[in-house]
N, C-alpha and C. Protein backbone atom coordinates (compact mmCIF):
# COMPACT_ATOMS: atom_id res chain seq x y z
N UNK A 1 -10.07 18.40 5.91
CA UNK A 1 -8.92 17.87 5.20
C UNK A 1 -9.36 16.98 4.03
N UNK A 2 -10.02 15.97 4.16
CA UNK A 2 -10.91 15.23 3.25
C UNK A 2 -11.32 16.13 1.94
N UNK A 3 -11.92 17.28 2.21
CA UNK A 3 -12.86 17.99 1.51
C UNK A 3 -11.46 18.67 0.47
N UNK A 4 -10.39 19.26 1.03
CA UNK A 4 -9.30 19.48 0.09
C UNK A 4 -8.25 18.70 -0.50
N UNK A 5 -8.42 17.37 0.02
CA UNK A 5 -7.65 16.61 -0.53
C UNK A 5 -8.36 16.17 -1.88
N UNK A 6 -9.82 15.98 -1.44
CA UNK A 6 -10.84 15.53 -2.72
C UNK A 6 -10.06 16.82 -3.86
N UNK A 7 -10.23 18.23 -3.51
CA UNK A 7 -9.96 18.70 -4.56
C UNK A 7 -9.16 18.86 -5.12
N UNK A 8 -8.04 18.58 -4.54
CA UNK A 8 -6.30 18.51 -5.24
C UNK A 8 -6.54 17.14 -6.09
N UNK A 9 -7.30 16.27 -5.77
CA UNK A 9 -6.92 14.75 -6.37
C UNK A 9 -7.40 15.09 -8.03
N UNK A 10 -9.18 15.52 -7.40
CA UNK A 10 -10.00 15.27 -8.71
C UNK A 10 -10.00 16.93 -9.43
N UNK A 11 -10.02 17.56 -8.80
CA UNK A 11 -10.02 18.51 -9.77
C UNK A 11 -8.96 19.81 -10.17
N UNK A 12 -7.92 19.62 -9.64
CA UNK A 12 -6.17 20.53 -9.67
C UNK A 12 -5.37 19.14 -10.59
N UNK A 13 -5.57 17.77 -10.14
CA UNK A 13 -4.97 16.81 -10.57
C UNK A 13 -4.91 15.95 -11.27
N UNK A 14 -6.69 16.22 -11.50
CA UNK A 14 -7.35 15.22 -12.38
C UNK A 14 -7.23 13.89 -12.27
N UNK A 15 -7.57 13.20 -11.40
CA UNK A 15 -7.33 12.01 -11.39
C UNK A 15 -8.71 11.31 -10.71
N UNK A 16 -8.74 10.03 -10.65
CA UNK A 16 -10.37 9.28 -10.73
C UNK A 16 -9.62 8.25 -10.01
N UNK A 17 -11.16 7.35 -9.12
CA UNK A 17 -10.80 6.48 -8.60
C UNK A 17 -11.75 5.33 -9.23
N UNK A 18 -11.66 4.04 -9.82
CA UNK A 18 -11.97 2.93 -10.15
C UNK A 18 -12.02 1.65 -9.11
N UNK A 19 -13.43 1.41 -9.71
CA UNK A 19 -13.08 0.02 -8.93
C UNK A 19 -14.09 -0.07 -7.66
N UNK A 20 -13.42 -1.06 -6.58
CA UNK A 20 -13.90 -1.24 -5.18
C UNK A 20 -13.92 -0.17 -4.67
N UNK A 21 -14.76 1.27 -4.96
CA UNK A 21 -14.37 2.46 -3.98
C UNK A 21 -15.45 2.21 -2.54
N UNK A 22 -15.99 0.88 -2.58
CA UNK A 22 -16.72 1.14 -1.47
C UNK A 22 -16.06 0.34 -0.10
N UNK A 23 -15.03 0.13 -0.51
CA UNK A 23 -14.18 -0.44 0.84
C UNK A 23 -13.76 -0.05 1.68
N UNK A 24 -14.82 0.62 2.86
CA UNK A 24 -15.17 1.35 4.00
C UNK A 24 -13.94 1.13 4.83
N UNK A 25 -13.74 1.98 5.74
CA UNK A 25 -13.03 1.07 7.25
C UNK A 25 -14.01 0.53 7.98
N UNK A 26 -15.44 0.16 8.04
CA UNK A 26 -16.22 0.10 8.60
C UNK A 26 -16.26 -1.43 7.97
N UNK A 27 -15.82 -2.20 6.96
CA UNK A 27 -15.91 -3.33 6.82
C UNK A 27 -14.49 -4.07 6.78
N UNK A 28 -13.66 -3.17 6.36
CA UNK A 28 -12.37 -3.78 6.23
C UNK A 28 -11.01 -3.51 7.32
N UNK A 29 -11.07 -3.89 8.39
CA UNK A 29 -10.38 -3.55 9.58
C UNK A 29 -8.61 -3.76 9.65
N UNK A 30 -8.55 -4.66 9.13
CA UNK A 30 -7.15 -5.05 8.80
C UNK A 30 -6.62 -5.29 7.71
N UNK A 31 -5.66 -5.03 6.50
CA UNK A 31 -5.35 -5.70 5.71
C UNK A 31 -4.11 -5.11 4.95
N UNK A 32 -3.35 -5.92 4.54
CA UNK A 32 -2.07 -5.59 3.46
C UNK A 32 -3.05 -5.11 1.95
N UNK A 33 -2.40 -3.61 1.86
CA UNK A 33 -2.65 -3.23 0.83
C UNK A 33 -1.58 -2.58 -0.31
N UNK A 34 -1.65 -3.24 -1.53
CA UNK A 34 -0.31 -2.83 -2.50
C UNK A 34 -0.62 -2.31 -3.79
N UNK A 35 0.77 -1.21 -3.59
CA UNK A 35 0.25 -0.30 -4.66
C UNK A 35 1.61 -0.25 -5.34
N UNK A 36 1.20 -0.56 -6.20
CA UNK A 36 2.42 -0.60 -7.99
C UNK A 36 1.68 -0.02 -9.18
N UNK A 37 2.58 0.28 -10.07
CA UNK A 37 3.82 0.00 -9.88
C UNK A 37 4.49 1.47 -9.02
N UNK A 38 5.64 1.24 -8.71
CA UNK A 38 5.98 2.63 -7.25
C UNK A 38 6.95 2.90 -8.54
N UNK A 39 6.67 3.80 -8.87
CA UNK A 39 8.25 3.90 -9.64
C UNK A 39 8.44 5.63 -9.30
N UNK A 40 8.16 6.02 -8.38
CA UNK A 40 8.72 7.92 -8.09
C UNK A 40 8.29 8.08 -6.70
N UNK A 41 8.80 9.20 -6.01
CA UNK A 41 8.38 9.66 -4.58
C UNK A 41 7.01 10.31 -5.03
N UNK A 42 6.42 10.60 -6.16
CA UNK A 42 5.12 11.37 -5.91
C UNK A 42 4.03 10.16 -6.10
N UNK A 43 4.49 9.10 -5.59
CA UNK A 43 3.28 8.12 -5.38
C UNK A 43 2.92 8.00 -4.39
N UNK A 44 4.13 8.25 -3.34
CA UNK A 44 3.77 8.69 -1.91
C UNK A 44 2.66 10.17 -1.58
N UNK A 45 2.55 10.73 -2.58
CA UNK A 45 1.64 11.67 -2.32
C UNK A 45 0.27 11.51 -2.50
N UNK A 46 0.13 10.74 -3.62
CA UNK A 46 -1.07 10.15 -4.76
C UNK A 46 -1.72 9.56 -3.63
N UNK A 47 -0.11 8.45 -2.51
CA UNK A 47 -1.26 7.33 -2.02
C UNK A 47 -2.31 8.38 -1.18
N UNK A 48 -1.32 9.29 0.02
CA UNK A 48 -1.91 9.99 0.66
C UNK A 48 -3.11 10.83 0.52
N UNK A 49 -3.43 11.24 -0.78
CA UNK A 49 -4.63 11.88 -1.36
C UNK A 49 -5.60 10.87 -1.11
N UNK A 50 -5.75 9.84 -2.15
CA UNK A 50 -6.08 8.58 -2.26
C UNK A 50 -7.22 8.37 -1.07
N UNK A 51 -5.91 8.11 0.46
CA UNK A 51 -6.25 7.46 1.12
C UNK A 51 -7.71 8.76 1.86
N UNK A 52 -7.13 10.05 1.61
CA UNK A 52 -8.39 10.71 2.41
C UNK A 52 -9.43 10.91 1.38
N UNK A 53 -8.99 10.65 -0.22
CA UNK A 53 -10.59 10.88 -0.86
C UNK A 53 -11.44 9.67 -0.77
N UNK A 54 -10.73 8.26 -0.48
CA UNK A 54 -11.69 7.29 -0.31
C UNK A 54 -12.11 6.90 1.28
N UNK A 55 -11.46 7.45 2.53
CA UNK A 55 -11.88 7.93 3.57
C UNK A 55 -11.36 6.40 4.22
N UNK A 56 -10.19 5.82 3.89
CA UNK A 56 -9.32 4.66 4.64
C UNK A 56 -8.41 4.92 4.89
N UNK A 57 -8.06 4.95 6.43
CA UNK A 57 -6.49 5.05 7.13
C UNK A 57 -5.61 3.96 6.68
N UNK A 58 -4.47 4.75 6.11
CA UNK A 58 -3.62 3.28 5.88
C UNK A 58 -2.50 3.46 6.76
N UNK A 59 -1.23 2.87 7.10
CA UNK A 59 -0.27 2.58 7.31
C UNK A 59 0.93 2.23 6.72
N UNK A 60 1.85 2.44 7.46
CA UNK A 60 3.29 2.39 6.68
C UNK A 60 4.37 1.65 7.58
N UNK A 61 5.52 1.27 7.17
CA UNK A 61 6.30 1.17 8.04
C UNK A 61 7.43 1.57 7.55
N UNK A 62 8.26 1.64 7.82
CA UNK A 62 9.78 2.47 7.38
C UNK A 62 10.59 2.15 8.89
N UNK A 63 11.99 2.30 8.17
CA UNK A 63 13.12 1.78 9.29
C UNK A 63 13.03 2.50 10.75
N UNK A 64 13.35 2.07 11.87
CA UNK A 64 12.78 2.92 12.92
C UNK A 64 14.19 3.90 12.86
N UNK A 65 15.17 3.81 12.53
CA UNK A 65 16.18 5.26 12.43
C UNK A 65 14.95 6.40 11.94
N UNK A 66 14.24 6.66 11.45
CA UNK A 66 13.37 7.68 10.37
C UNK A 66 12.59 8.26 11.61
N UNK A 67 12.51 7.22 12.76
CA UNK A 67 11.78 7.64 14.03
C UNK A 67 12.18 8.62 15.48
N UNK A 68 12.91 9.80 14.39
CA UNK A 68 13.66 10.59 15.92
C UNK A 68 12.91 11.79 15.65
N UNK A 69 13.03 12.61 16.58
CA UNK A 69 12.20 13.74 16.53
C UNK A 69 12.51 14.78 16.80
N UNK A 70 12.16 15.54 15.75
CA UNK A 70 10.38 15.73 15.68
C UNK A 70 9.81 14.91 14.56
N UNK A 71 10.91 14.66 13.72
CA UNK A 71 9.99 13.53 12.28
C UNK A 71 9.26 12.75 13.02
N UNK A 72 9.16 11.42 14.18
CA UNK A 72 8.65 10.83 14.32
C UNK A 72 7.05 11.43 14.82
N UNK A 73 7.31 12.12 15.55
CA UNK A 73 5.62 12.81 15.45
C UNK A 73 4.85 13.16 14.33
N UNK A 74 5.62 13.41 13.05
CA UNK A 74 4.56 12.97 11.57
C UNK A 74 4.63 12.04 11.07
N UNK A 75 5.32 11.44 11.08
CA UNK A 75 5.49 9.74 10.69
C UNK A 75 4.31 8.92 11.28
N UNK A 76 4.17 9.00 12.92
CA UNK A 76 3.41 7.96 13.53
C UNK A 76 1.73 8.99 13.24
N UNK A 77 1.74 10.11 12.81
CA UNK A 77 0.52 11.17 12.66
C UNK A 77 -0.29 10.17 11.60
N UNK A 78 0.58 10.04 10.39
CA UNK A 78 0.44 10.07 9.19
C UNK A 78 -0.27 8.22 8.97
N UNK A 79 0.53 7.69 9.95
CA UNK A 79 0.18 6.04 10.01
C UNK A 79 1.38 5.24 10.09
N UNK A 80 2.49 5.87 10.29
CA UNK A 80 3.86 5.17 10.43
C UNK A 80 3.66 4.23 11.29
N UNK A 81 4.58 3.24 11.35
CA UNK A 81 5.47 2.40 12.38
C UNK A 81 7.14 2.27 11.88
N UNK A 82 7.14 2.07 13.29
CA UNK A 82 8.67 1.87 12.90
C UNK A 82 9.14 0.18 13.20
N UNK A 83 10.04 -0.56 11.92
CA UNK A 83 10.58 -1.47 12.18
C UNK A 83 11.96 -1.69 12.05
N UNK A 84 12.60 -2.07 13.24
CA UNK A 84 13.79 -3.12 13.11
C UNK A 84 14.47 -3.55 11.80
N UNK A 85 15.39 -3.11 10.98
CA UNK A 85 15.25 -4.00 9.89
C UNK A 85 16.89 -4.68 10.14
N UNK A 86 17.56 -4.55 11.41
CA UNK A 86 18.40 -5.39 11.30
C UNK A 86 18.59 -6.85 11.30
N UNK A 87 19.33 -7.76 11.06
CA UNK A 87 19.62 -9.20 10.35
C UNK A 87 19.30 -9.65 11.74
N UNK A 88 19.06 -10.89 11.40
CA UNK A 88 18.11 -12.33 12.35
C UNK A 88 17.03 -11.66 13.02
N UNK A 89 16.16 -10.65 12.20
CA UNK A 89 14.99 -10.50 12.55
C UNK A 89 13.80 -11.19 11.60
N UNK A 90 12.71 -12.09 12.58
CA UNK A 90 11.80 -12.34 11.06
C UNK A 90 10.94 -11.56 10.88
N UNK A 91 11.01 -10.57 9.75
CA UNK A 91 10.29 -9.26 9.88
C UNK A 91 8.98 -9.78 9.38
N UNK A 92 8.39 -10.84 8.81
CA UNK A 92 7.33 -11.12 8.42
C UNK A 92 6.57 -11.19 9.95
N UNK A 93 7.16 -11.80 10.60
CA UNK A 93 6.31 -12.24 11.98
C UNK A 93 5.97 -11.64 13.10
N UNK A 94 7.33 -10.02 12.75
CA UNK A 94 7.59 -8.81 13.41
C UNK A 94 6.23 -8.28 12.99
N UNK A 95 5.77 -8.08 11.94
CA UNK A 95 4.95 -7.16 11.40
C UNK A 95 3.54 -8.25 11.41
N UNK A 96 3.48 -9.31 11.40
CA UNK A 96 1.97 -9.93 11.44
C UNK A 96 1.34 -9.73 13.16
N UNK A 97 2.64 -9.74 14.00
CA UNK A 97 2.15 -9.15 15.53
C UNK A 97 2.39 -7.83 15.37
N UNK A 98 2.31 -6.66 14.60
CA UNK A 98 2.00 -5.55 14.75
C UNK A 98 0.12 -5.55 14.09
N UNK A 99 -0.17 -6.54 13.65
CA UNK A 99 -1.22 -6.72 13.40
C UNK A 99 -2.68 -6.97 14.57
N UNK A 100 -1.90 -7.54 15.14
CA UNK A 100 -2.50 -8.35 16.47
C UNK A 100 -2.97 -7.97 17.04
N UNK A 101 -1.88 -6.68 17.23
CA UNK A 101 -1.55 -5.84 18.70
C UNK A 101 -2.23 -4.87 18.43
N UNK A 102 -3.03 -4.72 17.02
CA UNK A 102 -4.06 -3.25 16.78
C UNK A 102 -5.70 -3.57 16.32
N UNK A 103 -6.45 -2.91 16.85
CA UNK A 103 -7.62 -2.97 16.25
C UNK A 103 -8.23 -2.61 14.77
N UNK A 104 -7.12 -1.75 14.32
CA UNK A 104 -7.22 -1.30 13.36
C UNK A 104 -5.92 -1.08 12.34
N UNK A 105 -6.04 -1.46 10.95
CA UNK A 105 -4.16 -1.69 10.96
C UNK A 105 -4.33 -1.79 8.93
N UNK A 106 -3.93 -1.56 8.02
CA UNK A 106 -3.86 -1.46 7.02
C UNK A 106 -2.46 -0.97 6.54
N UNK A 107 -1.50 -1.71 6.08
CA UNK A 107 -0.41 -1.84 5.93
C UNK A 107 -0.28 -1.89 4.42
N UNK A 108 0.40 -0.70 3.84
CA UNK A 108 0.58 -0.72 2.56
C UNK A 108 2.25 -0.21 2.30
N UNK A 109 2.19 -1.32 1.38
CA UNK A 109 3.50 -1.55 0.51
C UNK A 109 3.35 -2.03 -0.62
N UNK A 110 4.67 -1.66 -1.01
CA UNK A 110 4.98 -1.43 -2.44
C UNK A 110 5.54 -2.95 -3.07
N UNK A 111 4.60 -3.62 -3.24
CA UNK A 111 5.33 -5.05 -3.75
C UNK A 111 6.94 -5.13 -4.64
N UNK A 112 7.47 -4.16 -5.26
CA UNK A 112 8.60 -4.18 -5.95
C UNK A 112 9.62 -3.85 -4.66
N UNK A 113 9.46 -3.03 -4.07
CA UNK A 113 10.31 -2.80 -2.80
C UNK A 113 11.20 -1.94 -3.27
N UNK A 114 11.22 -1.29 -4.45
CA UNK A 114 11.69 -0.39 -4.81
C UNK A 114 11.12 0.85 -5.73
N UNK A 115 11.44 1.69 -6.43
CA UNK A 115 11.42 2.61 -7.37
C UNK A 115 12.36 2.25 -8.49
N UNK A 116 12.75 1.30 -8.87
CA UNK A 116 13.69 1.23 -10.07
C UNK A 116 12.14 -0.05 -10.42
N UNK A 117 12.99 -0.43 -11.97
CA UNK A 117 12.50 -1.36 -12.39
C UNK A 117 12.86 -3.15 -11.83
N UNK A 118 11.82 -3.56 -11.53
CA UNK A 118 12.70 -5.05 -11.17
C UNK A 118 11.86 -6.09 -12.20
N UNK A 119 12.25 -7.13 -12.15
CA UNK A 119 12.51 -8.61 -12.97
C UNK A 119 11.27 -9.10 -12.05
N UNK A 120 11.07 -9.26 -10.39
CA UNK A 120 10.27 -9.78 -9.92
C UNK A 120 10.07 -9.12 -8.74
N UNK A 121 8.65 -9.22 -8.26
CA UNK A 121 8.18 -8.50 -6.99
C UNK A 121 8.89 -9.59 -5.61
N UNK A 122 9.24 -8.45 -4.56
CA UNK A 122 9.15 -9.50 -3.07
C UNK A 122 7.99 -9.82 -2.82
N UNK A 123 8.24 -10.65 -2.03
CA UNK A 123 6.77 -11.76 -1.55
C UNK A 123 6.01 -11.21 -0.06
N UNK A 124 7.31 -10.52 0.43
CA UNK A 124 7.06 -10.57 1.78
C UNK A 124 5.26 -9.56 2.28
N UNK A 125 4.98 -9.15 1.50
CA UNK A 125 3.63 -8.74 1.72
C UNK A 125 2.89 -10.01 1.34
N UNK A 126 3.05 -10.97 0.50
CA UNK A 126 2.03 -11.80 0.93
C UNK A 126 1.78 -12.90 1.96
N UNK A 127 3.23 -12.91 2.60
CA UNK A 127 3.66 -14.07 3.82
C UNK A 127 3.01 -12.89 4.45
N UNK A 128 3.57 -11.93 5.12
CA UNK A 128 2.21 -10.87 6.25
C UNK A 128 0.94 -11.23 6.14
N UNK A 129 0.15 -10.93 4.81
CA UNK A 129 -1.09 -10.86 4.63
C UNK A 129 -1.41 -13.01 5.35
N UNK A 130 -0.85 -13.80 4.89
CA UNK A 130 -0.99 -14.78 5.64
C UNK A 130 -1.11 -15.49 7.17
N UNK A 131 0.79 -14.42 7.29
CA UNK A 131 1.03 -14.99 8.80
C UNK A 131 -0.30 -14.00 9.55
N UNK A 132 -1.08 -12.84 9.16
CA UNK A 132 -1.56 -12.02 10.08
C UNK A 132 -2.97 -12.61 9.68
N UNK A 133 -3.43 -13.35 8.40
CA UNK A 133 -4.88 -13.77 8.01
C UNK A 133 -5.85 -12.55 8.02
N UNK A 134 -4.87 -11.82 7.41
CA UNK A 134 -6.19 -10.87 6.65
C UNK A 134 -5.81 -10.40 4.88
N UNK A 135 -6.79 -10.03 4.59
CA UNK A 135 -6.60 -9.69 3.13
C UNK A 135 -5.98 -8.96 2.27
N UNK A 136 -5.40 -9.02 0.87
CA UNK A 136 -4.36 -8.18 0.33
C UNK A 136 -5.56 -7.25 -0.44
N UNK A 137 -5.35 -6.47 -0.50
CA UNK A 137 -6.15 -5.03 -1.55
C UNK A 137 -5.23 -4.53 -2.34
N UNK A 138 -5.49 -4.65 -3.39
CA UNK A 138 -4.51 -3.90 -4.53
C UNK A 138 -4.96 -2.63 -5.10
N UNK A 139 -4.11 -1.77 -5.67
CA UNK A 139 -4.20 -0.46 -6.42
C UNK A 139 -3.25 0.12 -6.66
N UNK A 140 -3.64 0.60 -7.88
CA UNK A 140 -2.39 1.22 -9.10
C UNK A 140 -2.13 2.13 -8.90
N UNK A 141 -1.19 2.79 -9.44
CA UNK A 141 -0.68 4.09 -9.29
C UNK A 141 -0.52 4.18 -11.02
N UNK A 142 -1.31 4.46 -11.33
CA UNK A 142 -1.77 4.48 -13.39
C UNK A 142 -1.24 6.00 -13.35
N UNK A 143 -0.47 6.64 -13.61
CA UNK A 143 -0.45 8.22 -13.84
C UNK A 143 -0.60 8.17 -15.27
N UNK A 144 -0.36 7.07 -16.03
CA UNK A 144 -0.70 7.32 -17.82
C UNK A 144 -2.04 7.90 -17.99
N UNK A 145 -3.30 7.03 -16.99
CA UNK A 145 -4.77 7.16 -17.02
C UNK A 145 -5.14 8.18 -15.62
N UNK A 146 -3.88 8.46 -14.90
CA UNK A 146 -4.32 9.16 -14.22
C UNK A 146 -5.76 8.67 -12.84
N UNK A 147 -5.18 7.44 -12.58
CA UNK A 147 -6.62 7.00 -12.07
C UNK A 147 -5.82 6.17 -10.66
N UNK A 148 -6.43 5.56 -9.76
CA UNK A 148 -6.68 4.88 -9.09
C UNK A 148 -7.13 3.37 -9.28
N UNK A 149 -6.98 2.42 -9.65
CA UNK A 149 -8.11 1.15 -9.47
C UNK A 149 -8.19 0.27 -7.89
N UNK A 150 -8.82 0.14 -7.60
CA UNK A 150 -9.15 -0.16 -5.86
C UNK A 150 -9.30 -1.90 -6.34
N UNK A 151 -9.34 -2.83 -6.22
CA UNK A 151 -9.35 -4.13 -6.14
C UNK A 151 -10.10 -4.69 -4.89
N UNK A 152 -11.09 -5.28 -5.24
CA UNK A 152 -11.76 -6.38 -3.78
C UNK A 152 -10.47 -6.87 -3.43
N UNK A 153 -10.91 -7.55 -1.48
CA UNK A 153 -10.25 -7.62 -0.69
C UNK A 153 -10.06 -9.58 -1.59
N UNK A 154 -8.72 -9.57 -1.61
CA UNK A 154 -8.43 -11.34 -1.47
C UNK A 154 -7.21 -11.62 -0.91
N UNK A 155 -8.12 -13.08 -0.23
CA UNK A 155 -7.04 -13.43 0.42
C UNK A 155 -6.28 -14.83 0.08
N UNK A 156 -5.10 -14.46 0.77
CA UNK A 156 -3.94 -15.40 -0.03
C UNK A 156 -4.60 -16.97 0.34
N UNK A 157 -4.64 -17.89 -0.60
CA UNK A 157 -4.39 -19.69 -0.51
C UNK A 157 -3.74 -19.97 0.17
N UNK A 158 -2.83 -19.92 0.16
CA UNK A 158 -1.11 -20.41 0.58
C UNK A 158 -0.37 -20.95 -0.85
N UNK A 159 -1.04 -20.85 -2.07
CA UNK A 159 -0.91 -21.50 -3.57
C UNK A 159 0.10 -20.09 -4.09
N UNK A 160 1.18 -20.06 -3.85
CA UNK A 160 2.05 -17.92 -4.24
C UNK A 160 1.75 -18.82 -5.51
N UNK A 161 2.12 -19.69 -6.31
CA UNK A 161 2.01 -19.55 -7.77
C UNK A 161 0.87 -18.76 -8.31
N UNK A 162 -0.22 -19.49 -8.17
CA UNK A 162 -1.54 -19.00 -8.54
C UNK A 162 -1.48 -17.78 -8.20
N UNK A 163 -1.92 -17.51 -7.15
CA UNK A 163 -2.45 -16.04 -6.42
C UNK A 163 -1.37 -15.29 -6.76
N UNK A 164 0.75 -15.29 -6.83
CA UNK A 164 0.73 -13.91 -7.81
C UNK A 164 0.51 -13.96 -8.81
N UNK A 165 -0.02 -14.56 -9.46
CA UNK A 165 -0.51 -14.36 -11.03
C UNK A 165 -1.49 -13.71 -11.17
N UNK A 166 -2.29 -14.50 -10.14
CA UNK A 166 -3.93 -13.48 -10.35
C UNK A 166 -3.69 -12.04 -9.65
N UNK A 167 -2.70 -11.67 -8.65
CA UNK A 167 -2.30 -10.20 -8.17
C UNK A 167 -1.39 -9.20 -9.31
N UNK A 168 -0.42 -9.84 -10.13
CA UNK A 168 -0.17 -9.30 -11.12
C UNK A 168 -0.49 -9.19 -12.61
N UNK A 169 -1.96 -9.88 -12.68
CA UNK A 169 -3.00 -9.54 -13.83
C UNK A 169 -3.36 -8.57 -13.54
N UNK A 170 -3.82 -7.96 -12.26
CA UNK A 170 -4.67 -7.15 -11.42
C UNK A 170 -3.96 -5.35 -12.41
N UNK A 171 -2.58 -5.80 -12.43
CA UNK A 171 -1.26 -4.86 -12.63
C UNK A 171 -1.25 -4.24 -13.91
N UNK A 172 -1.93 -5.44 -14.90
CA UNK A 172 -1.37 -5.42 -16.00
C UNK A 172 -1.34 -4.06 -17.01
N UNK A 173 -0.59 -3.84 -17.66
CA UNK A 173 -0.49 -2.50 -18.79
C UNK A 173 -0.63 -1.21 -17.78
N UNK A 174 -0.34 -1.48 -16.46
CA UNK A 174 -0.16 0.11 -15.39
C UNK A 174 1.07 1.10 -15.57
N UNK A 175 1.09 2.19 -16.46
CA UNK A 175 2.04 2.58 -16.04
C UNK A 175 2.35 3.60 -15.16
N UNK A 176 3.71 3.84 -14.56
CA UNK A 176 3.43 4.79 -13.40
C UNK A 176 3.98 5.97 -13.46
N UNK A 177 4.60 6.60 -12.68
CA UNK A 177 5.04 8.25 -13.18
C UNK A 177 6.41 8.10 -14.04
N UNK A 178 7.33 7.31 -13.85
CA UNK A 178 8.46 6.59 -14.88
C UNK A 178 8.02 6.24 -15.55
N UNK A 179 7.40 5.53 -16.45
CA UNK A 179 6.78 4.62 -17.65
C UNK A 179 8.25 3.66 -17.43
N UNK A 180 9.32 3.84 -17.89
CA UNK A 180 10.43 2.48 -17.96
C UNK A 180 10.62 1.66 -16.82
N UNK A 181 9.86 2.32 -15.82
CA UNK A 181 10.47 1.66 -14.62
C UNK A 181 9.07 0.72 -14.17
N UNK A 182 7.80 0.80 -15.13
CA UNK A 182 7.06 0.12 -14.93
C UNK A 182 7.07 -1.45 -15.02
């Protein structure tokens, strides 16, 4: 699978990976990883390539309605979980003990929380990456350059001023399969 995903990425798709490509699962066991800008469903594909040409399981979570079956048997295949997203849940704390509870766990989301354009990213991936104390990894979804950039692992201060600034420098001039919605 690896071996054809490599070739849909780099050579049907043309696309390159930059950066931290040496961020094994063998060193990096847990961590919130975000990829912007999301602006189309074929970033969900990109990530999935992505994740088998650089040879790191990631994870997802999506509403547990999405979890009936037979979908849920590719969902949880693929790296799903399912969460709760009804009201007086603290989903930050929901999801830092889904951290806990695994040996192995890489949770990627989309800091905008959407596919449209927004004014400002949610936070709530960096309260996870805190409440669970492991590291955020960033990477683009550039379809202008057609590339990947992988980002060393950092981890949050507790300072959100600083640190999103230095996470959305990381961002800067990315555009994604929308360009307006970047």
């Amino acid at each position: 699978m690896r071996r054809l995903s490599k070739f849909i990425y780099f050579r049907i798709l043309g696309w390159k990976v930059v950066g931290n490509t040496t961020c094994s699962k063998e060193h990096i066991q847990k961590a919130v990883l975000i990829a912007a800008p999301h602006t189309s469903w074929h970033d969900f594909f990109i990530a999935l390539l992505l994740r088998q040409v650089v040879g790191i399981k990631s994870n997802f979570i999506a509403k547990k309605e999405l979890f009936f079956w037979p979908l849920n048997l590719y969902l949880k295949r693929i790296g799903g979980a399912p969460l709760d997203r009804s009201s007086g849940q603290n989903k930050v704390e929901t999801i830092a003990k889904l951290f806990a509870s695994k040996d192995e766990f890489r949770l990627a989301l989309s800091p905008e929380g959407t596919r449209k354009k927004v004014e400002h990213w949610k936070t709530g991936f960096y309260y996870i990456a805190l409440a669970a104390k492991v590291p955020i990894i960033m990477f683009t979804l550039d379809f202008e350059n057609k590339q990947n950039k992988i980002s060393e692992p950092f981890y949050p201060t507790n300072d959100i001023e600083k640190d999103m600034a230095k996470i959305r420098s990381f961002f800067e001039g990315v555009k994604g399969k929308i360009p307006e919605y970047s």
